[in-house]
PDB file of N, CA and C in Angstrom:
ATOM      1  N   UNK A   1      82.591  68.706  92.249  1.00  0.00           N
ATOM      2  CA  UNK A   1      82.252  67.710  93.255  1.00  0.00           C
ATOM      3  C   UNK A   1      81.372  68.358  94.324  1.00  0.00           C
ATOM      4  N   UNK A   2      80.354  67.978  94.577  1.00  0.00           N
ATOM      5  CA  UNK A   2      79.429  68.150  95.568  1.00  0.00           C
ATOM      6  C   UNK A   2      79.618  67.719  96.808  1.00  0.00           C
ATOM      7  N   UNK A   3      79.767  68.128  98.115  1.00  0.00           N
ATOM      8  CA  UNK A   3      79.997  67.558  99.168  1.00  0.00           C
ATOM      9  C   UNK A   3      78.782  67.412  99.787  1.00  0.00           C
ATOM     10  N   UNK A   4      77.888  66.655 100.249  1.00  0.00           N
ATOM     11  CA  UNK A   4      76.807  66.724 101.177  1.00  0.00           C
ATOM     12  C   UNK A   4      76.922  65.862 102.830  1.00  0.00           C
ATOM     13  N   UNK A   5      77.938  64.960 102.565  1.00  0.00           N
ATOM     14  CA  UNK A   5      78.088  64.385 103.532  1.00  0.00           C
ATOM     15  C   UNK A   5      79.070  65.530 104.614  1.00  0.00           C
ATOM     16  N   UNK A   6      78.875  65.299 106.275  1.00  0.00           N
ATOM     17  CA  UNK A   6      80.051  66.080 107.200  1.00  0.00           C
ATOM     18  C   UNK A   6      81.192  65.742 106.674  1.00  0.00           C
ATOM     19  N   UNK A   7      82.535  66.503 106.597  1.00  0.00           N
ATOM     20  CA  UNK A   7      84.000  66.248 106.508  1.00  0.00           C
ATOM     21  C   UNK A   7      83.824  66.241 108.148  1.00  0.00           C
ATOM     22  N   UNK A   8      85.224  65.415 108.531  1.00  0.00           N
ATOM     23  CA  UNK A   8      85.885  65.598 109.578  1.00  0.00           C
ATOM     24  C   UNK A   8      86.866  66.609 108.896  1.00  0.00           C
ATOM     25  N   UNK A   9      87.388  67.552 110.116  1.00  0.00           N
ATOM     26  CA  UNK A   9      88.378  68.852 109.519  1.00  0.00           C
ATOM     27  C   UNK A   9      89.467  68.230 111.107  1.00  0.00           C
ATOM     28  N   UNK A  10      90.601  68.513 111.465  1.00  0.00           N
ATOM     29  CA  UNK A  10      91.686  68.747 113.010  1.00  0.00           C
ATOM     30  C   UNK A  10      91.703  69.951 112.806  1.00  0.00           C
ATOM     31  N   UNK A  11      91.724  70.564 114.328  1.00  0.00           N
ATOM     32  CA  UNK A  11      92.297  71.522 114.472  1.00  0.00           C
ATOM     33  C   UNK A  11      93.684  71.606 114.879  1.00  0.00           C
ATOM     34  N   UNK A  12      94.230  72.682 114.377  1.00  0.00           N
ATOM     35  CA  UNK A  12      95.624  72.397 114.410  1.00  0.00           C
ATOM     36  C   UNK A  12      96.052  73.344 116.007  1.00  0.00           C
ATOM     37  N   UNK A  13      97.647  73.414 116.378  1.00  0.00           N
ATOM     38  CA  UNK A  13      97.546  73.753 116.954  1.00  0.00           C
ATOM     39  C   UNK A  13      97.570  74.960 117.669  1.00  0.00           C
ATOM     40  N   UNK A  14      97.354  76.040 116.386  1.00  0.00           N
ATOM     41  CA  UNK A  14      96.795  77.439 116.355  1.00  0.00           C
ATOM     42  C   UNK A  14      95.234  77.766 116.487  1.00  0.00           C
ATOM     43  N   UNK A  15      94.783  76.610 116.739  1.00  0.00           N
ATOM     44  CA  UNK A  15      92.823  76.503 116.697  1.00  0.00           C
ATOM     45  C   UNK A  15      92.424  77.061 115.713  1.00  0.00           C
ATOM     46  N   UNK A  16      93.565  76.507 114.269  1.00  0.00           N
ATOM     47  CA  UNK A  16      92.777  76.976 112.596  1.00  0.00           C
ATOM     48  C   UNK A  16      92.387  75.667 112.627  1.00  0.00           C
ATOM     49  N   UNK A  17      91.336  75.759 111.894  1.00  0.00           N
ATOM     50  CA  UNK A  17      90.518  74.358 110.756  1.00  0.00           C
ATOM     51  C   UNK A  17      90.702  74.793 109.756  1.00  0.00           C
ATOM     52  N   UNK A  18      91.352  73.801 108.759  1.00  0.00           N
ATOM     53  CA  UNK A  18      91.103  73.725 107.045  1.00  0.00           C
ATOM     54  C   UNK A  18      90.048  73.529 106.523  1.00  0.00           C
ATOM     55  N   UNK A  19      89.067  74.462 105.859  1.00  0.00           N
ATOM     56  CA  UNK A  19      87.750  74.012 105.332  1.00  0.00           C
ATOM     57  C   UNK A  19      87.945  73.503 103.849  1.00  0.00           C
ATOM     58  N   UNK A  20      87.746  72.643 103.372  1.00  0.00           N
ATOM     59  CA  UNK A  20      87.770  71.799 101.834  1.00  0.00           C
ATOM     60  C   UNK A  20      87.522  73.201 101.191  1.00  0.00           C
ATOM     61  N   UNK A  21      88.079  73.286  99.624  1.00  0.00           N
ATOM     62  CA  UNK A  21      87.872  74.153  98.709  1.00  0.00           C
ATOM     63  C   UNK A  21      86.727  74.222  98.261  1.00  0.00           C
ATOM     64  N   UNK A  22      86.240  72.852  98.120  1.00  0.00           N
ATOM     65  CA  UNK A  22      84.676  73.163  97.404  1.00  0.00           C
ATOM     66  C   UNK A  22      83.835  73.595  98.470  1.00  0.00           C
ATOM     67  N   UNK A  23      84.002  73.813  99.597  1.00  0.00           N
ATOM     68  CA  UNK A  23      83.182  74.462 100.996  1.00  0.00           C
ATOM     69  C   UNK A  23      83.672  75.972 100.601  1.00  0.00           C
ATOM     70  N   UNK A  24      84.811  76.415 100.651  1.00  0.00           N
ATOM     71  CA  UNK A  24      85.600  77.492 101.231  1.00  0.00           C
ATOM     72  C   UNK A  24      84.963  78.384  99.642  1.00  0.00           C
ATOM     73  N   UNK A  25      84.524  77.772  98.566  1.00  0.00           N
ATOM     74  CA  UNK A  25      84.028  78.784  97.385  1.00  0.00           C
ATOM     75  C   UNK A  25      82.750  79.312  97.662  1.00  0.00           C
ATOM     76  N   UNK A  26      81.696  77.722  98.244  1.00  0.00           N
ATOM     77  CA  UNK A  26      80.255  78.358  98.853  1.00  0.00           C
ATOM     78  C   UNK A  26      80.108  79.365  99.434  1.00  0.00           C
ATOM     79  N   UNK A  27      80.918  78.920 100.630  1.00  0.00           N
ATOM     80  CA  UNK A  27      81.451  80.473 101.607  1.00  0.00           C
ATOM     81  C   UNK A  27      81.494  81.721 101.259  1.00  0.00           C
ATOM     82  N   UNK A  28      82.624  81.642 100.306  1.00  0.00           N
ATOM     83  CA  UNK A  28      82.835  82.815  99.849  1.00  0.00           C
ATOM     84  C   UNK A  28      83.775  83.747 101.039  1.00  0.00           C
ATOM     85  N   UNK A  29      84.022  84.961 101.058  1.00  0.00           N
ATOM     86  CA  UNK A  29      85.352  85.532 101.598  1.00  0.00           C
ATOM     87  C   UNK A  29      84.889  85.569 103.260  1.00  0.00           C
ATOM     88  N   UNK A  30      83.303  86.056 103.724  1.00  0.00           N
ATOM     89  CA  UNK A  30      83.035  86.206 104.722  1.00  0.00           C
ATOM     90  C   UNK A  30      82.717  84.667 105.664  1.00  0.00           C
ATOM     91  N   UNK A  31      82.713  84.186 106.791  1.00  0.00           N
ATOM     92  CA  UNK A  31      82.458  83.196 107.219  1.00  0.00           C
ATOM     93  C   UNK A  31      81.181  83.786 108.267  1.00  0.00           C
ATOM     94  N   UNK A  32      80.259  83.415 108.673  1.00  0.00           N
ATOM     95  CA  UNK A  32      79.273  83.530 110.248  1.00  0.00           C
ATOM     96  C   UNK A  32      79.407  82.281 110.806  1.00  0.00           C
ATOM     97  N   UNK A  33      80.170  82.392 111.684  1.00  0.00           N
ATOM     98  CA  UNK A  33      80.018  81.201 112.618  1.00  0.00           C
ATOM     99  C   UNK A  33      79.024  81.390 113.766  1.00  0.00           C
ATOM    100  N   UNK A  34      78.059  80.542 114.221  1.00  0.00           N
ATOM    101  CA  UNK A  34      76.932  80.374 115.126  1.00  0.00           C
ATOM    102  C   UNK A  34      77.220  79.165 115.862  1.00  0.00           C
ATOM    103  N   UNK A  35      76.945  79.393 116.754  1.00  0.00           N
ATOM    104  CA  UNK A  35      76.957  78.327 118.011  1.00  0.00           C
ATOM    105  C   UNK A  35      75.196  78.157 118.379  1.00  0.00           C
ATOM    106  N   UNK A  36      74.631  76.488 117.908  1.00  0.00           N
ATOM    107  CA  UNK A  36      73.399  76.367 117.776  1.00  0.00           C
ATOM    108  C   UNK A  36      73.429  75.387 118.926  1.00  0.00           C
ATOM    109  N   UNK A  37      72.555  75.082 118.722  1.00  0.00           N
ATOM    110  CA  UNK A  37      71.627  73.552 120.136  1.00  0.00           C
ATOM    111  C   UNK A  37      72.195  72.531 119.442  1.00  0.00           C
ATOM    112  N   UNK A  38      72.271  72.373 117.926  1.00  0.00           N
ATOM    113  CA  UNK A  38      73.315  71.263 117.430  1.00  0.00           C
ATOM    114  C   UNK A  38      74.783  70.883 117.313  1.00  0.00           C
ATOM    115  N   UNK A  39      75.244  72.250 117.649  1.00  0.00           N
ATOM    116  CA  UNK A  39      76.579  72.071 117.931  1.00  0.00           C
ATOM    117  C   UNK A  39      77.251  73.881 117.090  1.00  0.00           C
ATOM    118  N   UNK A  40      78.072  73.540 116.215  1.00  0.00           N
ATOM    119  CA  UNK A  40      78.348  75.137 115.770  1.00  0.00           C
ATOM    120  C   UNK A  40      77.969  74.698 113.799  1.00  0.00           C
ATOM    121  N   UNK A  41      77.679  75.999 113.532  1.00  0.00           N
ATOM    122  CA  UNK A  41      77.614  75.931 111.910  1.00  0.00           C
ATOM    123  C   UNK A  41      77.961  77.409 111.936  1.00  0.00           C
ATOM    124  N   UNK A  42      78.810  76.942 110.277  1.00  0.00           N
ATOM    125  CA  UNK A  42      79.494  78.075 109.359  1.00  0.00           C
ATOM    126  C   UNK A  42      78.534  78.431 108.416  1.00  0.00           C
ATOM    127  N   UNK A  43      78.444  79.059 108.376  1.00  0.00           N
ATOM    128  CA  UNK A  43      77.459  80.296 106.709  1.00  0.00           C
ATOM    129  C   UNK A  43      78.261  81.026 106.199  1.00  0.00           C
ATOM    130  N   UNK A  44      77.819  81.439 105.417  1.00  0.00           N
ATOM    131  CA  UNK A  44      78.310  82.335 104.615  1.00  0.00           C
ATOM    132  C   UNK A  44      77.907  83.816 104.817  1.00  0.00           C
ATOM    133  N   UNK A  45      78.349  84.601 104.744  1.00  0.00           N
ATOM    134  CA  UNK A  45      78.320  86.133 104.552  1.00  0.00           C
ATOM    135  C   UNK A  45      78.940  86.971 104.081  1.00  0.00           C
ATOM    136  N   UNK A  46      78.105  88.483 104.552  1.00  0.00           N
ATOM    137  CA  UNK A  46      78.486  89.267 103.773  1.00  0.00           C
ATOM    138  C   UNK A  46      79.578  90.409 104.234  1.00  0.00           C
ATOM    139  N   UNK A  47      80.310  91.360 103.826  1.00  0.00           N
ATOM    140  CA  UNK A  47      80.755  92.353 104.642  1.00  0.00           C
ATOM    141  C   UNK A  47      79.932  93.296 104.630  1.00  0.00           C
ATOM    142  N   UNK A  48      79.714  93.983 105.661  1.00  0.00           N
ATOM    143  CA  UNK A  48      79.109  95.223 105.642  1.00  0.00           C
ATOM    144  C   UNK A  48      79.853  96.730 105.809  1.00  0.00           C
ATOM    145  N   UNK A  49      79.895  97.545 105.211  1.00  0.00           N
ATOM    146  CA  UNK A  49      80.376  98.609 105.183  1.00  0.00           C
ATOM    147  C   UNK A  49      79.934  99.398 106.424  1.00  0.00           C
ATOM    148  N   UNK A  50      80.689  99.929 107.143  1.00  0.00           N
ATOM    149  CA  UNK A  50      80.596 100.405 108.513  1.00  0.00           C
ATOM    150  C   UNK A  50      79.897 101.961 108.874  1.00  0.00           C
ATOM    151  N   UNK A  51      80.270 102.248 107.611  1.00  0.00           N
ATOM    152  CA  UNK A  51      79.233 103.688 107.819  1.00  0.00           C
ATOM    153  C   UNK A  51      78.376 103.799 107.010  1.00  0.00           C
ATOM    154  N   UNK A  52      77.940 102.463 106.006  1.00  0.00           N
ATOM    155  CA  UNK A  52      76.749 102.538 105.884  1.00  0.00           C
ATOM    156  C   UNK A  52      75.849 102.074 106.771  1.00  0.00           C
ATOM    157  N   UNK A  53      76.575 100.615 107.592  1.00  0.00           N
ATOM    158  CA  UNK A  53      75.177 100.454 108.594  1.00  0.00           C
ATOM    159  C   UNK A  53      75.159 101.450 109.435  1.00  0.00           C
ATOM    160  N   UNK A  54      76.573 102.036 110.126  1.00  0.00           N
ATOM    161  CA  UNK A  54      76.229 103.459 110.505  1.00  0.00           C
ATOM    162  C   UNK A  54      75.099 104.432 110.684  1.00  0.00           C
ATOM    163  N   UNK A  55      74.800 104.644 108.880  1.00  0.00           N
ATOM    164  CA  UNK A  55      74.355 105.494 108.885  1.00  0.00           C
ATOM    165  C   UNK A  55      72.537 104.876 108.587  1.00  0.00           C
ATOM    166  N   UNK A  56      72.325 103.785 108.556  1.00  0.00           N
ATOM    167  CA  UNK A  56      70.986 103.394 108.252  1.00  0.00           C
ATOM    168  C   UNK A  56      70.322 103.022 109.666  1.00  0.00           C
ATOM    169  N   UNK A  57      71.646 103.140 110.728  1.00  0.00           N
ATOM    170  CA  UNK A  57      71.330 102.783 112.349  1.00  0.00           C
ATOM    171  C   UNK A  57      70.427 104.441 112.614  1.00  0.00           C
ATOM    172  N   UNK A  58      71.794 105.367 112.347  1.00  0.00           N
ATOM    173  CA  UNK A  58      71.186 106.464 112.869  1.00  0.00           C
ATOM    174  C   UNK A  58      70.181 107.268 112.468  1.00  0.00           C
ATOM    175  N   UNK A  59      69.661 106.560 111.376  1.00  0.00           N
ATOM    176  CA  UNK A  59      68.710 107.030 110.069  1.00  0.00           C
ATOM    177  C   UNK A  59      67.503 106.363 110.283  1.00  0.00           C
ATOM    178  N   UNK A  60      67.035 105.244 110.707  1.00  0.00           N
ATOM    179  CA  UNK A  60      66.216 104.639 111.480  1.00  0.00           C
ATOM    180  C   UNK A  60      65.301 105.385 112.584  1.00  0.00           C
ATOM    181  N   UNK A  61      64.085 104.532 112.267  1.00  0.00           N
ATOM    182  CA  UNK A  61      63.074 104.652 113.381  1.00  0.00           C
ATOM    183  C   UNK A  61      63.066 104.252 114.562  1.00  0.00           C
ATOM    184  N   UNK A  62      63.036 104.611 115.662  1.00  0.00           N
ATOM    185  CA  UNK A  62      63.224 104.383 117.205  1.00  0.00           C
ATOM    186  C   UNK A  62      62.620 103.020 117.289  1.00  0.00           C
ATOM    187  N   UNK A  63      63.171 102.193 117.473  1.00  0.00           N
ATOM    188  CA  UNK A  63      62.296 100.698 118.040  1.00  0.00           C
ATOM    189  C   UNK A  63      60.816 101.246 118.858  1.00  0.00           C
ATOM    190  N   UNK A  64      61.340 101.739 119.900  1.00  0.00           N
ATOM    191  CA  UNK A  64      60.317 102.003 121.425  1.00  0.00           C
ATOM    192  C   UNK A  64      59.469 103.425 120.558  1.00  0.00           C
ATOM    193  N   UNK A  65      58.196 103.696 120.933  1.00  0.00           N
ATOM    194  CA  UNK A  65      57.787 104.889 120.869  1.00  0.00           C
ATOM    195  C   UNK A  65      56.817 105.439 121.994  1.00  0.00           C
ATOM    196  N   UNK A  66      56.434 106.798 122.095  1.00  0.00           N
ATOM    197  CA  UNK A  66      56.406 107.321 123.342  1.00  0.00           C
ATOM    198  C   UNK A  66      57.573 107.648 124.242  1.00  0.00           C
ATOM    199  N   UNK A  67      56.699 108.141 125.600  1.00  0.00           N
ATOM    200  CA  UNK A  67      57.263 108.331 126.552  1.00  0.00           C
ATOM    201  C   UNK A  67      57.664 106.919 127.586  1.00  0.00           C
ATOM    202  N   UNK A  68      58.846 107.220 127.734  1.00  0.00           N
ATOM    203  CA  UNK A  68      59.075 105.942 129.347  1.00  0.00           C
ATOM    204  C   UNK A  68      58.452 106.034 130.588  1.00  0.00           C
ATOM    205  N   UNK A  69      57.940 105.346 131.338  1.00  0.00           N
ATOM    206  CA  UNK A  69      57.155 105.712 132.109  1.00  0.00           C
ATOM    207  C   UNK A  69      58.603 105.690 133.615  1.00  0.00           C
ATOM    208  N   UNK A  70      58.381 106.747 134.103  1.00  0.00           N
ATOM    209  CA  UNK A  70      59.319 106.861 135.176  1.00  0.00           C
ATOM    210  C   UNK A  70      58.729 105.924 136.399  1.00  0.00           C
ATOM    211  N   UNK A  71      59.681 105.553 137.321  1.00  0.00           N
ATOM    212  CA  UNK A  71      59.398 104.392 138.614  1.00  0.00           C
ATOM    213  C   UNK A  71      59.490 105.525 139.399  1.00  0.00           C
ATOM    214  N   UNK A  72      58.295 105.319 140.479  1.00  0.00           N
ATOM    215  CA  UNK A  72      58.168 106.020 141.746  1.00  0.00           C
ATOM    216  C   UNK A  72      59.283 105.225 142.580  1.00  0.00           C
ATOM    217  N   UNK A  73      59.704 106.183 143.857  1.00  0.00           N
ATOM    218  CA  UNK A  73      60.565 105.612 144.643  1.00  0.00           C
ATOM    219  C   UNK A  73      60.106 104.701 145.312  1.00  0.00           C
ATOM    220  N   UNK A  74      59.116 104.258 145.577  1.00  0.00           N
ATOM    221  CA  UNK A  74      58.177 103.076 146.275  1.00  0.00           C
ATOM    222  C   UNK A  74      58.771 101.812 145.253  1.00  0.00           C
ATOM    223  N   UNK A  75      58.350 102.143 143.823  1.00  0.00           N
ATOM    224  CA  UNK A  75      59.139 100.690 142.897  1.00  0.00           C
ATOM    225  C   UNK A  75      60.694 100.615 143.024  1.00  0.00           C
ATOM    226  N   UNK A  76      60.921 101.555 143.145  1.00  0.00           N
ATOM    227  CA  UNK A  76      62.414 101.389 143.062  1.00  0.00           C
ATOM    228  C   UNK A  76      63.147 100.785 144.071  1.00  0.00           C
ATOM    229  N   UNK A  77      62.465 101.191 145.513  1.00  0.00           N
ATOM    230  CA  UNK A  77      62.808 100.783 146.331  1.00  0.00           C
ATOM    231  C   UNK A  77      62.383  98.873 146.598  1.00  0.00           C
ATOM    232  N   UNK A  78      61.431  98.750 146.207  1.00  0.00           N
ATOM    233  CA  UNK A  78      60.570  97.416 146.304  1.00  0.00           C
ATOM    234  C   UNK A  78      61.858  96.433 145.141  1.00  0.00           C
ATOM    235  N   UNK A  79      62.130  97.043 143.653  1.00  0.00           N
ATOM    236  CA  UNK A  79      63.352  96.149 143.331  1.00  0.00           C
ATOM    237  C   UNK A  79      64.710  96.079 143.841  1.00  0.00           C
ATOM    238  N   UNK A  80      65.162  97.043 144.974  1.00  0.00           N
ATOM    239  CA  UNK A  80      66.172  96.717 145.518  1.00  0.00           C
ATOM    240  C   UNK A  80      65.871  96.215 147.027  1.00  0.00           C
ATOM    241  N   UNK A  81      64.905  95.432 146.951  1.00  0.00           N
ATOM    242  CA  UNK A  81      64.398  94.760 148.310  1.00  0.00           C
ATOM    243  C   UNK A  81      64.474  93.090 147.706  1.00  0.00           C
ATOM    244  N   UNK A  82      64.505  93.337 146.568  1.00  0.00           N
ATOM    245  CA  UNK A  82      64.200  91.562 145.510  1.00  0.00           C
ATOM    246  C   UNK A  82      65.596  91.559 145.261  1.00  0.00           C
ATOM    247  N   UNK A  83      66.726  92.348 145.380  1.00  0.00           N
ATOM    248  CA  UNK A  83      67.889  91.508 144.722  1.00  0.00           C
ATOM    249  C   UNK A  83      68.931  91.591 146.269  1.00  0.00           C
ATOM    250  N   UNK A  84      69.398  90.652 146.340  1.00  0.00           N
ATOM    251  CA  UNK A  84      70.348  89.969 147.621  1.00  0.00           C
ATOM    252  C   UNK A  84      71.711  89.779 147.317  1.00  0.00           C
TER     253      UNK A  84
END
């Protein structure tokens, strides 16, 4: 059975929702819940293994490159003149 139309689901009064079986297989074991401009949606996902993203974080290329440019005390002082 194909569901395409919304279910209504209650929440009970542990703030679980029952998701239908033929939803809960799409799914699959992981859920992503997102909170959108339309309201919230469930996806599906994946697990990720923790020291592999770990290690592909620390294994990675720096987002930023170069040097940071340091603030003279004149800027520094000028943004703590802007916050009240």
């Amino acid at each position: 059975m194909e569901l395409t139309e919304p279910v209504v689901v209650k929440v009970d009064s542990k703030g679980r929702i029952c998701i239908p079986a033929e939803m809960r297989e799409k799914i699959g074991e992981i859920a992503v819940i997102k909170n959108i401009p339309q309201g919230i949606l469930i996806t599906s996902g994946k697990r990720e293994d923790f020291i592999e993203a770990f290690n592909k974080l620390i294994t990675s290329e720096p987002k930023r490159k170069g040097k940071p440019k340091l603030a003279t005390p004149e800027e520094m002082k000028s943004v703590w003149r802007t916050i009240k």
